[in-house]
Each structure stands twice: as structure tokens, then as C-alpha cells.
N, C-alpha and C. Protein backbone atom coordinates (compact mmCIF):
# COMPACT_ATOMS: atom_id res chain seq x y z
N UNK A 1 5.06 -15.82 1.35
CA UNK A 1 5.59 -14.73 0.53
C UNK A 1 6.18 -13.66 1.47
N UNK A 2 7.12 -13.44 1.03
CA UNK A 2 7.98 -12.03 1.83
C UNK A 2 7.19 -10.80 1.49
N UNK A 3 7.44 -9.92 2.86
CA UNK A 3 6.39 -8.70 2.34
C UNK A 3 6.94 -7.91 1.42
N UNK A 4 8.17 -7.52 1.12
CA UNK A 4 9.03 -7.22 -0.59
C UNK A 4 8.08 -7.25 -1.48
N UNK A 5 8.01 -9.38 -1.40
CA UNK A 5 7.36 -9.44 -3.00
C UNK A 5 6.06 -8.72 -2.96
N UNK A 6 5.19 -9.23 -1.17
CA UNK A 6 4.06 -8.88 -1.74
C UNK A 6 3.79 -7.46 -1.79
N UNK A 7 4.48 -6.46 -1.10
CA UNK A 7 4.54 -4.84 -1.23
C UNK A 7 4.66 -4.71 -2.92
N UNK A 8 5.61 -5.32 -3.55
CA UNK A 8 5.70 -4.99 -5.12
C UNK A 8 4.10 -5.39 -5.64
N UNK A 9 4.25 -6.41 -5.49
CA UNK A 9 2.60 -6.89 -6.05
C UNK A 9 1.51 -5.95 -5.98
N UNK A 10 1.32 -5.42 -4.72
CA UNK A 10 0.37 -4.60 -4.14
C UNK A 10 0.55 -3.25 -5.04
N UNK A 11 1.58 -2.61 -5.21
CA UNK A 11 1.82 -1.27 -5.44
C UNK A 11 1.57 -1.92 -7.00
N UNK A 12 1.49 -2.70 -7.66
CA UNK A 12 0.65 -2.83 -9.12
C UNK A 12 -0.35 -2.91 -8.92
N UNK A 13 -1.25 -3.02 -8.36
CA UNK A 13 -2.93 -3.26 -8.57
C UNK A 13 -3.75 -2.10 -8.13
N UNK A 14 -4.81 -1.32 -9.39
CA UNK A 14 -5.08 -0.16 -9.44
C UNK A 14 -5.94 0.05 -8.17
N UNK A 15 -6.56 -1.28 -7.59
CA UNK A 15 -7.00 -0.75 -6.49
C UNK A 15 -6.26 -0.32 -4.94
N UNK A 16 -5.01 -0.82 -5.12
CA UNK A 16 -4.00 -0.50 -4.30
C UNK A 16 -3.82 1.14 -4.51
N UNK A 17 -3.31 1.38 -5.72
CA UNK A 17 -2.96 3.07 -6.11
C UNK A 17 -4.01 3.42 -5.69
N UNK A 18 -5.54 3.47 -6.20
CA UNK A 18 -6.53 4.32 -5.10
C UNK A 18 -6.83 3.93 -4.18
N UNK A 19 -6.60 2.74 -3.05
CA UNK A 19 -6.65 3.36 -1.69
C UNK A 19 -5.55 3.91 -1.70
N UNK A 20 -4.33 3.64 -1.92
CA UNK A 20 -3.53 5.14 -1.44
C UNK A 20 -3.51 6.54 -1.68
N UNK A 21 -4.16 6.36 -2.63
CA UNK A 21 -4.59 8.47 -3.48
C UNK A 21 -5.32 8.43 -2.22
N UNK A 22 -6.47 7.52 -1.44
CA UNK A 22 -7.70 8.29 -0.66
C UNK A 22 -6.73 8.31 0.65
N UNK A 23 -5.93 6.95 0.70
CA UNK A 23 -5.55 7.61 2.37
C UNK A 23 -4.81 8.67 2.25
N UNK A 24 -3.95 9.10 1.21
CA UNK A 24 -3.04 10.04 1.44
C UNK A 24 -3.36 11.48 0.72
N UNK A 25 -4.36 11.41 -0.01
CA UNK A 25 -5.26 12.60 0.04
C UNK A 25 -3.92 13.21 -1.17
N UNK A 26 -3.17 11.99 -2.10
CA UNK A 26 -2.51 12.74 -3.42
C UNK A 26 -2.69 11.36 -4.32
N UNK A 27 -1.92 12.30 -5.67
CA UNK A 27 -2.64 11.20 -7.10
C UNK A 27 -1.70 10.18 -6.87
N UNK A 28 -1.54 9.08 -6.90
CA UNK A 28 -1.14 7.80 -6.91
C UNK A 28 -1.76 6.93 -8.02
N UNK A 29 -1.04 6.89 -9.72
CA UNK A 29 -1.65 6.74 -10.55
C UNK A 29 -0.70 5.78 -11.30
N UNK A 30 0.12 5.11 -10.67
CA UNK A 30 0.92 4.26 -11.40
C UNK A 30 1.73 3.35 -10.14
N UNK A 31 2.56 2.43 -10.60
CA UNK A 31 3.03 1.42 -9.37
C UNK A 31 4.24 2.12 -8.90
N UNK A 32 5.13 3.22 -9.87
CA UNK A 32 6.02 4.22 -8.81
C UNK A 32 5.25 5.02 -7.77
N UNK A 33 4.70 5.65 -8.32
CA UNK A 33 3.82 6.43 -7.17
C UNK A 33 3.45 5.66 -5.97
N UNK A 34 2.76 4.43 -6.01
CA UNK A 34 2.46 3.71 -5.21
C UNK A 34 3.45 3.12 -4.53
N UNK A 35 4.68 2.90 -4.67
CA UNK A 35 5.71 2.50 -4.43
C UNK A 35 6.19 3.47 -2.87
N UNK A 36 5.97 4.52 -3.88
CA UNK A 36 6.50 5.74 -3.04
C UNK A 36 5.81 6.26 -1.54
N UNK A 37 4.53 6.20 -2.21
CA UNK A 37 3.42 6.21 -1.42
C UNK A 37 3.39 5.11 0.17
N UNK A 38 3.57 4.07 -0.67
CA UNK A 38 3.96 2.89 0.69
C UNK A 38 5.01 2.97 1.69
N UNK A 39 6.41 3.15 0.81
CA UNK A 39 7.80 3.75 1.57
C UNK A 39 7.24 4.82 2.79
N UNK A 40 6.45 5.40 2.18
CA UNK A 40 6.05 7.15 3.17
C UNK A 40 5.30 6.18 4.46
N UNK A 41 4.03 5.72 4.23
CA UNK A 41 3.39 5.07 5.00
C UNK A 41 3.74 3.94 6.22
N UNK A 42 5.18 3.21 5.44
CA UNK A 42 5.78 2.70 6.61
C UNK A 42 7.33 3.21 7.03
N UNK A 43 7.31 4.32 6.12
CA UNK A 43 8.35 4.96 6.93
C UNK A 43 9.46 4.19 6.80
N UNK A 44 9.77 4.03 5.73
CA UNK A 44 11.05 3.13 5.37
C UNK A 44 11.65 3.67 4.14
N UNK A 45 12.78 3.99 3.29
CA UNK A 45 13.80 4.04 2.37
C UNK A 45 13.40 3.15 0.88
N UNK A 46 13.20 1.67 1.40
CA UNK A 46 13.10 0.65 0.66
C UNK A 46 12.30 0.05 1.05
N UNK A 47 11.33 -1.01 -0.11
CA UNK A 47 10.38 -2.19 0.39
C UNK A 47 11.19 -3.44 1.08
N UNK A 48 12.88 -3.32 0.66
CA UNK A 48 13.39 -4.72 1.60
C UNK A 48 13.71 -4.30 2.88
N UNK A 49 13.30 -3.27 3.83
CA UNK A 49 13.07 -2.63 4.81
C UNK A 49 12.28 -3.61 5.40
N UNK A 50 10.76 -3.93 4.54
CA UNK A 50 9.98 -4.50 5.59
C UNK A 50 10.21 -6.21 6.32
N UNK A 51 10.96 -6.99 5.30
CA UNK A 51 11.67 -8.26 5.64
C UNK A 51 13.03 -8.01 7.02
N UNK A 52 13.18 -6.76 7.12
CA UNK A 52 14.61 -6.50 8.14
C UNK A 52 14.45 -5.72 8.72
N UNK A 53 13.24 -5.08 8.94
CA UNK A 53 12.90 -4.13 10.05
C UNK A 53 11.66 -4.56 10.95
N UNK A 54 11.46 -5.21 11.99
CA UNK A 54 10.34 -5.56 12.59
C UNK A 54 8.99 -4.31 12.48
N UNK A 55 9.34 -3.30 13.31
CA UNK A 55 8.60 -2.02 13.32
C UNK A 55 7.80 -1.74 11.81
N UNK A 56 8.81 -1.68 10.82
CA UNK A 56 8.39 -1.58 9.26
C UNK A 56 7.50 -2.52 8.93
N UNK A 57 7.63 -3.89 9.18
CA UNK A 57 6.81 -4.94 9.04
C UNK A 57 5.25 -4.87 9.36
N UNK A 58 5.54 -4.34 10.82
CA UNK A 58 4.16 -3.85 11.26
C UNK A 58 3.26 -2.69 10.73
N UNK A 59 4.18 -2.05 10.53
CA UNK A 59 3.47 -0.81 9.77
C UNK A 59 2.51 -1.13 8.45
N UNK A 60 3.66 -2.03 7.97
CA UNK A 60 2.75 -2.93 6.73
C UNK A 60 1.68 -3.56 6.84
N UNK A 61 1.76 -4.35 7.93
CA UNK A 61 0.59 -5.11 8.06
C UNK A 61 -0.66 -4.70 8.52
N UNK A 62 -0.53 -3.20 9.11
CA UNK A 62 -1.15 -2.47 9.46
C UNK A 62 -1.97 -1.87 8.22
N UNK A 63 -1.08 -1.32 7.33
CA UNK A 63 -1.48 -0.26 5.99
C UNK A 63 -2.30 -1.60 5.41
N UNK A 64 -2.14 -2.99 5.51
CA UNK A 64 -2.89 -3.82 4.46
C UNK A 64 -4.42 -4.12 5.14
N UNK A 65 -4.38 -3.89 6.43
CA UNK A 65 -5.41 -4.14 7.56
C UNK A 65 -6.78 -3.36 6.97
N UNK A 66 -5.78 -2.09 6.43
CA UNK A 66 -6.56 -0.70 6.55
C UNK A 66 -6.99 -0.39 5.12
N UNK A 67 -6.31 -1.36 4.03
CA UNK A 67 -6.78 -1.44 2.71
C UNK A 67 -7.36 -2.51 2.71
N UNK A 68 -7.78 -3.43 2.75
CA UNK A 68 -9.09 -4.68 3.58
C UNK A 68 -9.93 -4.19 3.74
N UNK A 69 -9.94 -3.08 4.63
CA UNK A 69 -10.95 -2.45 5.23
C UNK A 69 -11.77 -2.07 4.40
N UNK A 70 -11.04 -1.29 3.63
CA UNK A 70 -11.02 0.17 2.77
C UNK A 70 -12.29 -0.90 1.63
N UNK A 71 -11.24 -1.91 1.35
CA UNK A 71 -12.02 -2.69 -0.39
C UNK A 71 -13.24 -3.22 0.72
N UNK A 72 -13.95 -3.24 1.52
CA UNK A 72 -14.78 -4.54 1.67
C UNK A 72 -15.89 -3.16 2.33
N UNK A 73 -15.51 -1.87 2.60
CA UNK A 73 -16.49 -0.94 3.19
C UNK A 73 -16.67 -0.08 1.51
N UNK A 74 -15.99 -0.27 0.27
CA UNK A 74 -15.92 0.03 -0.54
C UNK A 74 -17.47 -0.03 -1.80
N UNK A 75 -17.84 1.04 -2.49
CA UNK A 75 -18.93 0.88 -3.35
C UNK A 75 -18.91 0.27 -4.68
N UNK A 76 -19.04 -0.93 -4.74
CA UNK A 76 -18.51 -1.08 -6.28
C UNK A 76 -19.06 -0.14 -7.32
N UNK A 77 -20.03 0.21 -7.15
CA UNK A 77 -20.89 0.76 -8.31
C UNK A 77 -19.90 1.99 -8.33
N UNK A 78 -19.17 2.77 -7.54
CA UNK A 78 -17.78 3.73 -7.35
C UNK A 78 -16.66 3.31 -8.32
N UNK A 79 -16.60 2.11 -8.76
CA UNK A 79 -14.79 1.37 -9.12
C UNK A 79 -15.10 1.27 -10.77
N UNK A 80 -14.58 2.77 -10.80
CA UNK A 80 -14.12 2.86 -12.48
C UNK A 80 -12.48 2.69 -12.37
């Protein structure tokens, strides 16, 4: 999967929008927001940035490293 699709994918799933509300310390409550939110994080315009920008790519794979992290150090008894 190209990171496009899977950046779109990601920026739908509510646990995606709150790790990004916590890393970025704002409301991220829908898949625009999250959208937006990601663009900021890797520092890119567009999600087809990350298929044509090496640097961008990494950044991504980085931000997904760090939401991994995030869900598996995460409390479920927390996930309303």
C-alpha cells in the first residue's frame, strides 16, 4: 500500500484523531482535521507528498512509529 492510501486510512480511524489531539496538544475530531494535522507533522502540502518526497516519507514512518507506540503504552480502560 502507498503511504497516500494508507495516510487517508489512518486520518479515518478515531484512534488516529486522538493520538494526534495528544501529540499536538489541539482537537482533532474528524478525518479533515486529522488530515491536516498529519500534513503539519510531516511537513508537507499534500498526502501524495509522501509517495514523492523521500524526507516526507520518513517523517511518516516516523509519526506511525510514534502512534504504535502511543496505542500499545495506551490504557484501554481510557478509550471512550
Amino acid at each position: 500500500m502507498r503511504y497516500t492510501q494508507g495516510a487517508a486510512r489512518l486520518c479515518q480511524r478515531p484512534n488516529f484523531q486522538r493520538f494526534l489531539a495528544w501529540l499536538t496538544n489541539q482537537a482533532v475530531q474528524d478525518a479533515n482535521q486529522a488530515a491536516v494535522a498529519l500534513r503539519t507533522q510531516c511537513q508537507i502540502q499534500s498526502r501524495r507528498e509522501l509517495n514523492t518526497n523521500p524526507e516526507a516519507g520518513k517523517r511518516y514512518q516516523h509519526l506511525i512509529r510514534q502512534f504504535n507506540d502511543w496505542m500499545n503504552k495506551k490504557d484501554p480502560a481510557n478509550d471512550h
